[in-house]
Protein backbone atom coordinates (compact mmCIF):
# COMPACT_ATOMS: atom_id res chain seq x y z
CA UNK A 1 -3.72 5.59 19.14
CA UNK A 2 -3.72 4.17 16.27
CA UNK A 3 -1.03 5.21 13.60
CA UNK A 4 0.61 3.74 9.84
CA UNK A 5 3.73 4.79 8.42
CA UNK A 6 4.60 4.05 4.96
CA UNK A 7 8.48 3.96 3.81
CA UNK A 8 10.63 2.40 0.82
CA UNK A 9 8.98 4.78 -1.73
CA UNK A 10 11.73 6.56 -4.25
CA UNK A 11 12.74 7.01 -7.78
CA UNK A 12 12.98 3.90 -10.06
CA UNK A 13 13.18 3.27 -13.45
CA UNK A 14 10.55 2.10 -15.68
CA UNK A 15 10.52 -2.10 -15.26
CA UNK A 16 12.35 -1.90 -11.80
CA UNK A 17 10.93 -3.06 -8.93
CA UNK A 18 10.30 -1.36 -5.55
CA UNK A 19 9.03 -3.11 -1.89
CA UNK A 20 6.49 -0.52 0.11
CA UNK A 21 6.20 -1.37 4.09
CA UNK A 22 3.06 0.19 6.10
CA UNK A 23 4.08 -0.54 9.86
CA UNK A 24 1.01 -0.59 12.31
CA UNK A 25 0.59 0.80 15.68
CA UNK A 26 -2.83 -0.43 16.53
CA UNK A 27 -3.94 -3.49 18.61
CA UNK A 28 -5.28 -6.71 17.19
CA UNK A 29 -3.41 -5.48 13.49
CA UNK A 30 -3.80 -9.22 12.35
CA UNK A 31 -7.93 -8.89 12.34
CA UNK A 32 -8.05 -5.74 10.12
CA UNK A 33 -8.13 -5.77 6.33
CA UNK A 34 -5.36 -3.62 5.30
CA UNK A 35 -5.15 -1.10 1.91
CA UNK A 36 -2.89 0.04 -0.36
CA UNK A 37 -3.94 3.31 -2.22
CA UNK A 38 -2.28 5.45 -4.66
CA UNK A 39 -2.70 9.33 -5.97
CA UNK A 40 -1.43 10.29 -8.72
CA UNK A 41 -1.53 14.56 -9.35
CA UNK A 42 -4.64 15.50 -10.68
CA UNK A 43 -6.64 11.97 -10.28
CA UNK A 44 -9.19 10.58 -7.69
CA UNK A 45 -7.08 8.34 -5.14
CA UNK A 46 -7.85 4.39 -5.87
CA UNK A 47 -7.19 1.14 -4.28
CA UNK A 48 -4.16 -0.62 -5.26
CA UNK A 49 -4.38 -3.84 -3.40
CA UNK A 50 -6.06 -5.29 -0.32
CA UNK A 51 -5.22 -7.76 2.48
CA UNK A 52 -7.68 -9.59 4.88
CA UNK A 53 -6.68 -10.57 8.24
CA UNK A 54 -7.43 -13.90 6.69
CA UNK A 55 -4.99 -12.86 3.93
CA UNK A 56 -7.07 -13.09 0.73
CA UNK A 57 -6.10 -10.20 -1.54
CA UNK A 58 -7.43 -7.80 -3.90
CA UNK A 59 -6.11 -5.72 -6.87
CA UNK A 60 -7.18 -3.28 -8.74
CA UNK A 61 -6.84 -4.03 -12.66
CA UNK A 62 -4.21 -1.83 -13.52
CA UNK A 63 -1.54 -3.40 -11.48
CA UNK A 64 -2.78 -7.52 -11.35
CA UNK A 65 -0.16 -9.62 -12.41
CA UNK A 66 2.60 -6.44 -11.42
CA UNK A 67 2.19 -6.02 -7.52
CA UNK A 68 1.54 -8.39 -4.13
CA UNK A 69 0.30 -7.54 -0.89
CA UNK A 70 1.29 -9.22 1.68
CA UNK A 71 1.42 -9.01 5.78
CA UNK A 72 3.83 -10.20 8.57
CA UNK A 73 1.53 -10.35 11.30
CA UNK A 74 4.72 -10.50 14.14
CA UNK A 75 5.73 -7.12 13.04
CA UNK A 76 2.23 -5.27 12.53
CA UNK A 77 3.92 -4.39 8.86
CA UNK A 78 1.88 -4.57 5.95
CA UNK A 79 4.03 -4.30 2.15
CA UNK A 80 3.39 -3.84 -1.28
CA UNK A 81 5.45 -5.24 -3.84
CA UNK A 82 6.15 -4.14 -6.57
CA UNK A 83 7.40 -5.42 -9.54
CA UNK A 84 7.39 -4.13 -13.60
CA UNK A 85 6.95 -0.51 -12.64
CA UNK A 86 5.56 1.79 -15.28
CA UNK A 87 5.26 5.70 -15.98
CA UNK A 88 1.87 5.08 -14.74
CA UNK A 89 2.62 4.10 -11.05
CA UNK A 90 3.73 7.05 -10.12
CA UNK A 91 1.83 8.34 -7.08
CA UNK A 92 2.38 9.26 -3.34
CA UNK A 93 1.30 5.52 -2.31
CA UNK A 94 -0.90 5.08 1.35
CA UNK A 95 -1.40 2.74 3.61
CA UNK A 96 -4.76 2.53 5.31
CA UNK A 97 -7.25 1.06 7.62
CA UNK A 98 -11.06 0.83 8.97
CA UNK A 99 -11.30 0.61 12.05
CA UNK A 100 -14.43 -0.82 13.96
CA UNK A 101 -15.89 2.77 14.19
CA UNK A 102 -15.68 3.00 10.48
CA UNK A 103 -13.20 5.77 11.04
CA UNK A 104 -10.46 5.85 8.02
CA UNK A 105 -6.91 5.87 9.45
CA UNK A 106 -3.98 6.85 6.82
CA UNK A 107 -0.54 6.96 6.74
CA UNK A 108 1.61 10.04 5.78
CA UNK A 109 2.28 8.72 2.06
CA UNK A 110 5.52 7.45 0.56
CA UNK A 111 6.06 8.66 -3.23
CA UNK A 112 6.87 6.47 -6.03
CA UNK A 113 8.11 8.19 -9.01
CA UNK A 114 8.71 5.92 -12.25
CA UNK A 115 11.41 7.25 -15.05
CA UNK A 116 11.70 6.47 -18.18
């Protein structure tokens, strides 16, 4: 079965930095391109950042320059750095995959709330 599970989420300050880890309980976790979305109340969820298994990465606009994706294929763990936090980051943060079926396979969500 495959599961995520997000974790390092909390309450930071506005221009602090906070590290998200998505650990992986699937086989082969170093072939699969791994995401990084966000929700914010009352918005559509979008993609933060991407990682192949050939680790080239993707980011959305509003966070280039401010976050990094990266993956430590030994430990199936996927993170998301982030650094420069603003107001705007907060969000319940997920971790997520596509499997070979196509099938969509999320974490629980971790929340990230930004004060001023």
């Amino acid at each position: 079965q495959v599961q995520l599970v997000e974790s390092g989420g909390g309450l930071v300050q506005a221009g602090g930095s906070l590290t998200l880890s998505c650990a992986a309980s699937m086989v082969m976790f170093r072939h699969y391109t791994m995401n990084w979305y966000r929700q914010a109340p009352g918005k559509q969820r979008e993609l933060v950042a991407q990682i192949t298994g050939g680790n080239s990465t993707t980011y959305g606009d509003s966070v280039k320059g401010r976050f990094t994706i990266s993956r430590d294929n030994s430990k199936d763990t996927v993170y998301l750095q982030m650094n420069n936090l603003k107001l705007e980051d907060t969000a319940v943060y997920y971790c997520n995959v596509r499997l070979l079926t196509q099938r969509d396979v999320w974490g629980q969500g971790t929340q990230v709330t930004v004060s001023s």
